[in-house]
PDB file of N, CA and C in Angstrom:
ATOM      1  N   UNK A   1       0.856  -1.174   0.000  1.00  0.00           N
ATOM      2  CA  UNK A   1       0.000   0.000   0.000  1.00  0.00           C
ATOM      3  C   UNK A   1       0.901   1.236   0.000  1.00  0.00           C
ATOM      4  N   UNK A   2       0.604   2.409  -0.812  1.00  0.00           N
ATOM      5  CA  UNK A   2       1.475   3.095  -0.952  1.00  0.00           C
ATOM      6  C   UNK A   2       0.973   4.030   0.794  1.00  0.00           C
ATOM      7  N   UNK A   3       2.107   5.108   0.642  1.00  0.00           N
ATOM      8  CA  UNK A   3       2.027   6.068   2.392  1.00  0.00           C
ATOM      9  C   UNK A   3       1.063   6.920   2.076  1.00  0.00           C
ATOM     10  N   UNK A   4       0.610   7.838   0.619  1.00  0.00           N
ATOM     11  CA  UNK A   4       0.110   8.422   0.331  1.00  0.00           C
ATOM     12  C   UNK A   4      -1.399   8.006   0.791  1.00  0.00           C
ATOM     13  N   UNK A   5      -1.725   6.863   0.224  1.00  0.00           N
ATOM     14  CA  UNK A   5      -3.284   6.033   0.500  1.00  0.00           C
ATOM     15  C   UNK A   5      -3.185   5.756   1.842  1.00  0.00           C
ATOM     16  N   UNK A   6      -2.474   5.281   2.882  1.00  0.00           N
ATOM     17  CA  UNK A   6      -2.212   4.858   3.925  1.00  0.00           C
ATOM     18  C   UNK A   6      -3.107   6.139   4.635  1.00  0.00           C
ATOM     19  N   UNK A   7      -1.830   6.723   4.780  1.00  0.00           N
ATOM     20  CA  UNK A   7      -2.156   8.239   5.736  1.00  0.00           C
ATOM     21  C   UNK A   7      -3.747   8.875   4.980  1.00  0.00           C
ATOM     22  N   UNK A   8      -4.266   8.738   4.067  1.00  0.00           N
ATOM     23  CA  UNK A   8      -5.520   9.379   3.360  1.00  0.00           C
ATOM     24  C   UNK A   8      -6.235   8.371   4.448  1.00  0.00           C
ATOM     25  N   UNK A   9      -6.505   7.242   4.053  1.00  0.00           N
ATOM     26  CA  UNK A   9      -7.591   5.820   4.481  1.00  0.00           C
ATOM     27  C   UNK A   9      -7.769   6.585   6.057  1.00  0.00           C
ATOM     28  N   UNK A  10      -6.198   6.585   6.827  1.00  0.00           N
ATOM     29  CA  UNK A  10      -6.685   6.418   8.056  1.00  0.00           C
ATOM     30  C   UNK A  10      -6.790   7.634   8.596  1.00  0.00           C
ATOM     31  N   UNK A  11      -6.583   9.014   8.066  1.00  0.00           N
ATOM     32  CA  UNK A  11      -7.254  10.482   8.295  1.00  0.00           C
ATOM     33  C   UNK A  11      -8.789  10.176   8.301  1.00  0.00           C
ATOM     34  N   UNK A  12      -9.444   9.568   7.055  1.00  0.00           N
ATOM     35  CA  UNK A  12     -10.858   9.729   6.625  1.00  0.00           C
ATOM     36  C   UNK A  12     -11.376   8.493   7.429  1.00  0.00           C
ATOM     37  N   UNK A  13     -10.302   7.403   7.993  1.00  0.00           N
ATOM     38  CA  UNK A  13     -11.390   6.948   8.549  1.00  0.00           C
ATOM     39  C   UNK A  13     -11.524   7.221  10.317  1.00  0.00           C
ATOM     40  N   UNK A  14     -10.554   7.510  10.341  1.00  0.00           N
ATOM     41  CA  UNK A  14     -10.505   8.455  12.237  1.00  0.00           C
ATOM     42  C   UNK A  14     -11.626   9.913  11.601  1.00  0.00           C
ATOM     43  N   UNK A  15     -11.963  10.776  10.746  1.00  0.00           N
ATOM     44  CA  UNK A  15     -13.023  11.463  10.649  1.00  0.00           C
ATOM     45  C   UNK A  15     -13.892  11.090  10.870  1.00  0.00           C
ATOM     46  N   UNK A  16     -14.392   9.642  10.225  1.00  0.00           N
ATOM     47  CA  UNK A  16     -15.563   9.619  10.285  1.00  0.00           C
ATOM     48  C   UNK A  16     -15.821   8.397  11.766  1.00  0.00           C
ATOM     49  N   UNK A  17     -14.981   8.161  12.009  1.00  0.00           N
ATOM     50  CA  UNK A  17     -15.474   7.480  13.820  1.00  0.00           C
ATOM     51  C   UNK A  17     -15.267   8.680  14.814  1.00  0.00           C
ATOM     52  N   UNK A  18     -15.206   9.770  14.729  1.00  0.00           N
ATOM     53  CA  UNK A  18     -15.194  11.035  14.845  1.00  0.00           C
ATOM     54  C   UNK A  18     -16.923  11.288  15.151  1.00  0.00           C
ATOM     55  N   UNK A  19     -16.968  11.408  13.608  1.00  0.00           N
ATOM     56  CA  UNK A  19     -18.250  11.980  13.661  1.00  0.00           C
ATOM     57  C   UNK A  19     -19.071  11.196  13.880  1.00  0.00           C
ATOM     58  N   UNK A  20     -19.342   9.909  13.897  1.00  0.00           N
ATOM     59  CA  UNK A  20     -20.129   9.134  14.614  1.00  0.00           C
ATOM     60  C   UNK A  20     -20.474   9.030  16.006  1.00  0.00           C
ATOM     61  N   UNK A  21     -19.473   9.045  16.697  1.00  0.00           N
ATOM     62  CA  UNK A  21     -19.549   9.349  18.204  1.00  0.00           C
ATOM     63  C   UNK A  21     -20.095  10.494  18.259  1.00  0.00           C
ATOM     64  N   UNK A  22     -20.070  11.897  17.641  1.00  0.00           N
ATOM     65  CA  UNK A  22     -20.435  12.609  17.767  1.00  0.00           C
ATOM     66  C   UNK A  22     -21.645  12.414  17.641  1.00  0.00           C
ATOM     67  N   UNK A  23     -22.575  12.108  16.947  1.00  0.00           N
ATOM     68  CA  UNK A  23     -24.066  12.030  16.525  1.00  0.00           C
ATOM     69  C   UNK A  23     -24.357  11.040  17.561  1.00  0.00           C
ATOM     70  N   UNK A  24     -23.542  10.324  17.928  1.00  0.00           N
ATOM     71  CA  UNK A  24     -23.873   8.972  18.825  1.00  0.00           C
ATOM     72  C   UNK A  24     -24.227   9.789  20.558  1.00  0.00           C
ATOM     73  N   UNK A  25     -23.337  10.788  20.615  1.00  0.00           N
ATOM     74  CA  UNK A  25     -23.073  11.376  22.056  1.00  0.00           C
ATOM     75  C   UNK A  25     -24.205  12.564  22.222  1.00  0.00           C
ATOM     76  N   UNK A  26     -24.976  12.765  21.335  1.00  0.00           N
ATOM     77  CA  UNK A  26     -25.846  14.059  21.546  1.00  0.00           C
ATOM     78  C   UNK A  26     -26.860  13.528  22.295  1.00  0.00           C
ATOM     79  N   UNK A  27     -27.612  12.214  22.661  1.00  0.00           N
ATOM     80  CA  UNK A  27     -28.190  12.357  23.478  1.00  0.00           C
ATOM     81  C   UNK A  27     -27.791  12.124  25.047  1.00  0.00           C
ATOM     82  N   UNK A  28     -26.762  12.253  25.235  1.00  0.00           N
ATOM     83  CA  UNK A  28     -25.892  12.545  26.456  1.00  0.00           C
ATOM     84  C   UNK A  28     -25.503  13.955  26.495  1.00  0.00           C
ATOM     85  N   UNK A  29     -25.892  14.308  27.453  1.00  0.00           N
ATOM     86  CA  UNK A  29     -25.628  15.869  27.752  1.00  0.00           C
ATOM     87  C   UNK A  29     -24.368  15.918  28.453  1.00  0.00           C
ATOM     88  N   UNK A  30     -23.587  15.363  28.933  1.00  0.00           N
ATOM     89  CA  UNK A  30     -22.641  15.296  29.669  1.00  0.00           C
ATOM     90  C   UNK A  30     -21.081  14.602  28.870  1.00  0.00           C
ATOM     91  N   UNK A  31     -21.204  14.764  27.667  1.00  0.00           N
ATOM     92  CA  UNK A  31     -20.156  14.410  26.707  1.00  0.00           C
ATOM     93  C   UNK A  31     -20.492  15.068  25.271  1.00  0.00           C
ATOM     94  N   UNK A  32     -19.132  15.655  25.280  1.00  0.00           N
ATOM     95  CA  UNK A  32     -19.676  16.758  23.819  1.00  0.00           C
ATOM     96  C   UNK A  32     -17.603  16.090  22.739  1.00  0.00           C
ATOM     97  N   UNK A  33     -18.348  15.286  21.774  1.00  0.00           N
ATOM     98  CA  UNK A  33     -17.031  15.226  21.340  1.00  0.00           C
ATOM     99  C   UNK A  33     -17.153  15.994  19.624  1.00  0.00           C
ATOM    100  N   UNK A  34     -15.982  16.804  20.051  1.00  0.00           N
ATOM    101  CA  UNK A  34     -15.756  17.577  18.749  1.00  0.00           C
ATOM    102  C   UNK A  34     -17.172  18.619  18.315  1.00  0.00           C
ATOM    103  N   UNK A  35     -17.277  19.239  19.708  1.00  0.00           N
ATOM    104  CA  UNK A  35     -18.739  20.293  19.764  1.00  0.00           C
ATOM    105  C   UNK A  35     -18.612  21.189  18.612  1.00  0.00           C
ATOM    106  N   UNK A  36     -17.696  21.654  17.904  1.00  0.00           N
ATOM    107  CA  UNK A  36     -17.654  22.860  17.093  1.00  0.00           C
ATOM    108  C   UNK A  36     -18.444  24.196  17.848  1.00  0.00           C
ATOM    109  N   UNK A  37     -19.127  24.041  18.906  1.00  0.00           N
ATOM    110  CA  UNK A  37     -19.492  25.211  19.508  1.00  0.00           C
ATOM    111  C   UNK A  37     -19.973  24.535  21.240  1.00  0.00           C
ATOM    112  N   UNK A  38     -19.350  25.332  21.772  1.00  0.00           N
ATOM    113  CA  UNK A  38     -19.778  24.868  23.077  1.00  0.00           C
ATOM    114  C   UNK A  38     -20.373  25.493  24.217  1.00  0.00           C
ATOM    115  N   UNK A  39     -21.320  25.974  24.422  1.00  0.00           N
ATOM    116  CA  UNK A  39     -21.164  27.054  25.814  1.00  0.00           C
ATOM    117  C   UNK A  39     -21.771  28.726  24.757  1.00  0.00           C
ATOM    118  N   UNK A  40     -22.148  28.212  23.432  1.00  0.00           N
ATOM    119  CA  UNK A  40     -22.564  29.307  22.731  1.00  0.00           C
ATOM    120  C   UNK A  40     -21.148  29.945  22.036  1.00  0.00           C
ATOM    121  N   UNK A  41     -19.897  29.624  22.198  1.00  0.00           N
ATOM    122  CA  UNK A  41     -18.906  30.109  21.867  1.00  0.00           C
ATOM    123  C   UNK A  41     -18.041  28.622  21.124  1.00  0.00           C
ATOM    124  N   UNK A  42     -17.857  29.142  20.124  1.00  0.00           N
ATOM    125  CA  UNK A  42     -16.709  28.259  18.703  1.00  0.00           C
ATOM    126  C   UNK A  42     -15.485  27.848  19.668  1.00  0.00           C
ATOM    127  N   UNK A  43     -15.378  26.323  18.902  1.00  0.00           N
ATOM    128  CA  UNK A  43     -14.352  25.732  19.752  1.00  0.00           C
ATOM    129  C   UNK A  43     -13.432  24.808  18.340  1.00  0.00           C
ATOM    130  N   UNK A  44     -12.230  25.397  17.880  1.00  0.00           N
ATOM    131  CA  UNK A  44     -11.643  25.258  17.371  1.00  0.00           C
ATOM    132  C   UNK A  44     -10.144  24.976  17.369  1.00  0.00           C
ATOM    133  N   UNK A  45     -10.357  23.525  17.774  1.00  0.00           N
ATOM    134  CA  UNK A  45      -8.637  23.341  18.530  1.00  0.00           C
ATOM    135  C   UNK A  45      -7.896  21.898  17.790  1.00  0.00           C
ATOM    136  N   UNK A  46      -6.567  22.529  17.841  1.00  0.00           N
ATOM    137  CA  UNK A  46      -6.279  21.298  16.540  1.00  0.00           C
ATOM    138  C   UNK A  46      -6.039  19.972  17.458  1.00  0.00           C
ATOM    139  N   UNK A  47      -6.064  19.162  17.069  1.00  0.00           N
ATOM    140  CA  UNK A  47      -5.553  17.746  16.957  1.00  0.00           C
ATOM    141  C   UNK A  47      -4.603  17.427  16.234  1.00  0.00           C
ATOM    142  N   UNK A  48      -3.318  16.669  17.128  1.00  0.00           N
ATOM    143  CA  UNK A  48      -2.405  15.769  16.284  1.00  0.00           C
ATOM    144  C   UNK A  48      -2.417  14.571  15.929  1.00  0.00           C
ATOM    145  N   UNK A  49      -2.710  13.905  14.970  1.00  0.00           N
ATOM    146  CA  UNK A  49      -2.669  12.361  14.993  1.00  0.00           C
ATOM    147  C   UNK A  49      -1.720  12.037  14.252  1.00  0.00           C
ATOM    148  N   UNK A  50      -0.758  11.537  14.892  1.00  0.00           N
ATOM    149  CA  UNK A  50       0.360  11.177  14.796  1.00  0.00           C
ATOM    150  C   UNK A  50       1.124   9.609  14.079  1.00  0.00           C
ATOM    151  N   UNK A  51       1.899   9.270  13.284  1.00  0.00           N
ATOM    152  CA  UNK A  51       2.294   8.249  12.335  1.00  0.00           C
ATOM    153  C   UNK A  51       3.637   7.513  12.702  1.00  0.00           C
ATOM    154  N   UNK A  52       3.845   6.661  13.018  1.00  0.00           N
ATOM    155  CA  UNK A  52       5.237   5.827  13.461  1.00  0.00           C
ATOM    156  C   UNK A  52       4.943   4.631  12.430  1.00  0.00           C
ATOM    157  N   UNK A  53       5.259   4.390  11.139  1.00  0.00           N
ATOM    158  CA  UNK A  53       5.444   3.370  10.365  1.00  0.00           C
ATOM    159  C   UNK A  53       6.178   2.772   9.438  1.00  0.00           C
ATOM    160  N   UNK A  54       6.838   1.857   8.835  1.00  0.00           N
ATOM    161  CA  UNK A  54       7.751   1.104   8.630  1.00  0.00           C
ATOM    162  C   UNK A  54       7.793   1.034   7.229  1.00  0.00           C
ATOM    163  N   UNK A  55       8.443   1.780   6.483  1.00  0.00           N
ATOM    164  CA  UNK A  55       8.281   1.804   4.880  1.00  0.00           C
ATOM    165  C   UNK A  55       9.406   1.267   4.163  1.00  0.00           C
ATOM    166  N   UNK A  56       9.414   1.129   2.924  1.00  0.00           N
ATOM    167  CA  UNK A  56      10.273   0.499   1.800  1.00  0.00           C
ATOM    168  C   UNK A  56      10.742   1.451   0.782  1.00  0.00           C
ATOM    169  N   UNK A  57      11.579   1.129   0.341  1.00  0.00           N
ATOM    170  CA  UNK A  57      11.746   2.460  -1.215  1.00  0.00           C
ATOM    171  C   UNK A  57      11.378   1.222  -2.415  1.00  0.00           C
ATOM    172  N   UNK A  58      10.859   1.582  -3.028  1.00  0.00           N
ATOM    173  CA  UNK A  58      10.156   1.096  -4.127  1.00  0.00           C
ATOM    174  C   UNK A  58      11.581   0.309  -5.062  1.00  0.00           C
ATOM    175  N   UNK A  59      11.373  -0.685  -5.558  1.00  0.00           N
ATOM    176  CA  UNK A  59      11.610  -1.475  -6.324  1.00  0.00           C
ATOM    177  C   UNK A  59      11.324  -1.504  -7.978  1.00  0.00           C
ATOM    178  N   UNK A  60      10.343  -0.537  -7.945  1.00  0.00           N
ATOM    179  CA  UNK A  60       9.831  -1.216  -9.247  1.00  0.00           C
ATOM    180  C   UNK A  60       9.771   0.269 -10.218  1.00  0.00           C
ATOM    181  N   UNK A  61      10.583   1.562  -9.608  1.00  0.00           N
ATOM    182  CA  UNK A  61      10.815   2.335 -10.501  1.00  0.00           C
ATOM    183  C   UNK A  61       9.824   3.567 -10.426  1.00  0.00           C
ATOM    184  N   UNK A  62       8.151   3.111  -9.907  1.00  0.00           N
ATOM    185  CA  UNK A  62       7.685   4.132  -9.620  1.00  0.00           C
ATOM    186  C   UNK A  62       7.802   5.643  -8.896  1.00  0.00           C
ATOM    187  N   UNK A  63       8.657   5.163  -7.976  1.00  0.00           N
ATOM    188  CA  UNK A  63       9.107   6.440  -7.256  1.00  0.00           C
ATOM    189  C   UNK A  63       8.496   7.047  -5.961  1.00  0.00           C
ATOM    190  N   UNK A  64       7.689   5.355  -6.053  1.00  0.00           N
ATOM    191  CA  UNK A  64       6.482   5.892  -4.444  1.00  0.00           C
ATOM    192  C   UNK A  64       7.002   5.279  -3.225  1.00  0.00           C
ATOM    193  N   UNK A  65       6.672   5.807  -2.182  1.00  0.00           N
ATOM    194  CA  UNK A  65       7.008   5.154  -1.063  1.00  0.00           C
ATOM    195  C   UNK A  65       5.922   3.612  -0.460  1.00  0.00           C
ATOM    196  N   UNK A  66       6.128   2.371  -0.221  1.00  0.00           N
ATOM    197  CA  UNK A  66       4.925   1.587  -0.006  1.00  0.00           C
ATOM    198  C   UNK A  66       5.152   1.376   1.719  1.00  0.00           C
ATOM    199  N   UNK A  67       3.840   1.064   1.926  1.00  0.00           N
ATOM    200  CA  UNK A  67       3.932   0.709   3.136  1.00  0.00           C
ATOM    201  C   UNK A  67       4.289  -0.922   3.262  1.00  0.00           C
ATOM    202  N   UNK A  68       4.949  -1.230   4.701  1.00  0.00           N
ATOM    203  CA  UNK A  68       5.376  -2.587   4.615  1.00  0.00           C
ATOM    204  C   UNK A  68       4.615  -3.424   5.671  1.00  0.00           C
ATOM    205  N   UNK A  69       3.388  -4.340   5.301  1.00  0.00           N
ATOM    206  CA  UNK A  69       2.901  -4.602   6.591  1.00  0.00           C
ATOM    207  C   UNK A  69       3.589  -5.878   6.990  1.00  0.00           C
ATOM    208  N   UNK A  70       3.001  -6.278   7.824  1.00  0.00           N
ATOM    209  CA  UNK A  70       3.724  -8.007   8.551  1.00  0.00           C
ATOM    210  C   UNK A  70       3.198  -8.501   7.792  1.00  0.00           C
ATOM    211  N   UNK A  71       1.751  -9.104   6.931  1.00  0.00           N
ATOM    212  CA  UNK A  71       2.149  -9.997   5.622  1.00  0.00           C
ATOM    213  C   UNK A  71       2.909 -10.433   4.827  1.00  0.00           C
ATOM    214  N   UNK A  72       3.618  -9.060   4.830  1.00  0.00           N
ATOM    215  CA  UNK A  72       4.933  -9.139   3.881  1.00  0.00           C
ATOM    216  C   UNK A  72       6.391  -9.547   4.067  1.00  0.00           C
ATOM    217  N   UNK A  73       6.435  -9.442   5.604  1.00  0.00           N
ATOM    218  CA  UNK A  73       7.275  -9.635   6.253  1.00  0.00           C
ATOM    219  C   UNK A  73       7.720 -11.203   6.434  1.00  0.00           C
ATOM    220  N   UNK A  74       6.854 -12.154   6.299  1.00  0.00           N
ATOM    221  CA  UNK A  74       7.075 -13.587   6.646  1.00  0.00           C
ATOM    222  C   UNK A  74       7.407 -14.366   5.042  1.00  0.00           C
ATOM    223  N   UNK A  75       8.074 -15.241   5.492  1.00  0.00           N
ATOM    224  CA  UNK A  75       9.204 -16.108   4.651  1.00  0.00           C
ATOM    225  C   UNK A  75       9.779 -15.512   3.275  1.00  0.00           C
ATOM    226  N   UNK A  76      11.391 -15.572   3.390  1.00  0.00           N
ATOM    227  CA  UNK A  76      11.776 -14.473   2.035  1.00  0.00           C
ATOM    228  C   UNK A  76      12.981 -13.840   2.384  1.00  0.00           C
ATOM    229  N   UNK A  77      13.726 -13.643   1.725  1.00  0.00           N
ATOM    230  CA  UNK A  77      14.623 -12.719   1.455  1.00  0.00           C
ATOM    231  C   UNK A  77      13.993 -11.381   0.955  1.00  0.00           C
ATOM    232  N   UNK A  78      14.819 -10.445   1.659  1.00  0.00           N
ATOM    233  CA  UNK A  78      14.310  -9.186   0.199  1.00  0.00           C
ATOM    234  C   UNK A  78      15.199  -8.409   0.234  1.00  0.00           C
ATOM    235  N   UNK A  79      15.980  -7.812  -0.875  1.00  0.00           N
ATOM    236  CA  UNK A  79      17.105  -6.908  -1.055  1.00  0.00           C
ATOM    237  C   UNK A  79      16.143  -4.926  -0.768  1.00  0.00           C
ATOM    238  N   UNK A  80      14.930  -5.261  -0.420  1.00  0.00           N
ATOM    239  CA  UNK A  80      14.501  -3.843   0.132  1.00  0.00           C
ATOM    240  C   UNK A  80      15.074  -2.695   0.872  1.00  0.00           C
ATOM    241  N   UNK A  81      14.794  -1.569   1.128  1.00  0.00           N
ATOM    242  CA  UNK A  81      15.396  -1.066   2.075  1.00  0.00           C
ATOM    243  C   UNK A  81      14.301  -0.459   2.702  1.00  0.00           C
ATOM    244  N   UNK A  82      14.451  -0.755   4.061  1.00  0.00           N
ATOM    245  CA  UNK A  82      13.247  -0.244   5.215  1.00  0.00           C
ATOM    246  C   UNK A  82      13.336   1.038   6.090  1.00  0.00           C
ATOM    247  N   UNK A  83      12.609   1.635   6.169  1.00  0.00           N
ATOM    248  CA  UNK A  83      13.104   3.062   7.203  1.00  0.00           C
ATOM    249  C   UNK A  83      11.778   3.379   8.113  1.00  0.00           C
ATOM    250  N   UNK A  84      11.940   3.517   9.286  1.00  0.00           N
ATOM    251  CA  UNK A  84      10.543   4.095  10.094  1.00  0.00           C
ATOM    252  C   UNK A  84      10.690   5.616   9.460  1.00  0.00           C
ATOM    253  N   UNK A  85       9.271   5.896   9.337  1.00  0.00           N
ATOM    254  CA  UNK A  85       8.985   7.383   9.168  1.00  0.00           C
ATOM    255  C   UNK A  85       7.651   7.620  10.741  1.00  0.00           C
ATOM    256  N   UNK A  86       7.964   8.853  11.262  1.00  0.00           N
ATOM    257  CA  UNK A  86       7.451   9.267  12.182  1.00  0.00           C
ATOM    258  C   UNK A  86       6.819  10.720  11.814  1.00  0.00           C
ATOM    259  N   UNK A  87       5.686  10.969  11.978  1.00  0.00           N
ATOM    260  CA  UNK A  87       5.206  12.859  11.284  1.00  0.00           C
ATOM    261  C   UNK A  87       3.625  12.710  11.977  1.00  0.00           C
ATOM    262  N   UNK A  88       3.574  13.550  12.582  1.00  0.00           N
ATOM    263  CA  UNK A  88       1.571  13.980  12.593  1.00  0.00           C
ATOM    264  C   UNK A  88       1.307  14.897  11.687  1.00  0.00           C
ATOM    265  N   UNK A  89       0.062  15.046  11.834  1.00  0.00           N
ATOM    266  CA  UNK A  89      -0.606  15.917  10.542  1.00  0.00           C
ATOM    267  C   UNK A  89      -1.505  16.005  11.854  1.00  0.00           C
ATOM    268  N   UNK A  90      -1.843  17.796  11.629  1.00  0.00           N
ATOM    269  CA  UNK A  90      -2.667  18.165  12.336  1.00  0.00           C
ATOM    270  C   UNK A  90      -4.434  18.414  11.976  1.00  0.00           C
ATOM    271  N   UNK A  91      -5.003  18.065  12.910  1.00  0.00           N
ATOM    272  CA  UNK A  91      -6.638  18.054  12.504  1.00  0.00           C
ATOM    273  C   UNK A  91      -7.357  18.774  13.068  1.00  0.00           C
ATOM    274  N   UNK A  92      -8.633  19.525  12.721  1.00  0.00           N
ATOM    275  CA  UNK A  92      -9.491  19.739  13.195  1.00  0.00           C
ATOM    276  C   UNK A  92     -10.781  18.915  13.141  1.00  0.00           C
ATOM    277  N   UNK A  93     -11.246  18.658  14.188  1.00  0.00           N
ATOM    278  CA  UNK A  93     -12.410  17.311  14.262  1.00  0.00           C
ATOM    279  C   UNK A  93     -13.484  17.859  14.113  1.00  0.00           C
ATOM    280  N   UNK A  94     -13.768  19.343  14.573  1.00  0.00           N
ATOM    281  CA  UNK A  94     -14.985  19.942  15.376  1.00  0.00           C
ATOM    282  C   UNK A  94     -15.670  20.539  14.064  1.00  0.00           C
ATOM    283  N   UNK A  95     -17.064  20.418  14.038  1.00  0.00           N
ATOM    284  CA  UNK A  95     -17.759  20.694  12.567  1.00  0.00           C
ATOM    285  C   UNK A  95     -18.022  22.225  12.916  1.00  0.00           C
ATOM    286  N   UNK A  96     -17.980  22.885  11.968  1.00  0.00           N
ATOM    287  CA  UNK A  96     -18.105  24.115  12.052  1.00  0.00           C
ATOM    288  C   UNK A  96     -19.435  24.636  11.816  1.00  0.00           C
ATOM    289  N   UNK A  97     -20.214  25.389  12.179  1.00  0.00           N
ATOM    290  CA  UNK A  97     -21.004  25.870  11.353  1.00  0.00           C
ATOM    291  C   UNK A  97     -22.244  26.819  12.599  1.00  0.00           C
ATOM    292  N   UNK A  98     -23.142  26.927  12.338  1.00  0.00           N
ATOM    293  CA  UNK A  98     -24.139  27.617  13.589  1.00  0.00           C
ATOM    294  C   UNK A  98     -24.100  27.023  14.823  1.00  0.00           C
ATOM    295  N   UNK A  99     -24.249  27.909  15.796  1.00  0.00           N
ATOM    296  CA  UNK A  99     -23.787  27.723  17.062  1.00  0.00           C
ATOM    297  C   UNK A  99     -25.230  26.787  17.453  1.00  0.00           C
ATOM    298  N   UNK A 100     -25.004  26.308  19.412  1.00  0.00           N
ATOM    299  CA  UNK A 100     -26.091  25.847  19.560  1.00  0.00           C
ATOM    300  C   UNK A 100     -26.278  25.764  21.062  1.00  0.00           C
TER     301      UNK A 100
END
């Protein structure tokens, strides 16, 4: 899997278990996740979600970086070369829009 799709998949899919809890938590008054407004006043605070994973340099000329999972890892030689990459990308979770 390339890092590009990797890091996309698991941004969009931490969004959307995000926003599920969110819709999930409104009938609890006593848990507000990712309020976008709270208290009548905008609440806009970033999030880091952060990446520690184990990549390859491509083999085959493309020029992409792939990800290397443990599937790949069992029985074999491989003349690959492996490197951890570590980086967050910062988020905002909180939906924006009219207060409440």
């Amino acid at each position: 899997m390339k890092l590009s799709v990797f890091v996309q998949t698991t941004l969009e899919e931490i969004a959307k278990g995000v926003s599920s809890a969110k819709n999930n938590s409104r009938s609890n008054d006593n848990v507000w996740i990712a309020p976008g407004y709270l208290m009548g006043k905008e609440v806009a605070s970033e999030q880091q979600v952060q990446f520690d994973v184990l990549v390859t340099s491509s083999v085959n000329g493309d020029g992409g970086v792939d990800i290397l999972g443990l599937a790949d890892l069992k029985g074999g030689y491989s003349h690959e070369n492996s490197n951890r990459v570590s980086f967050s990308v910062p988020v905002y979770f909180q939906a924006l829009g009219g207060g409440s």
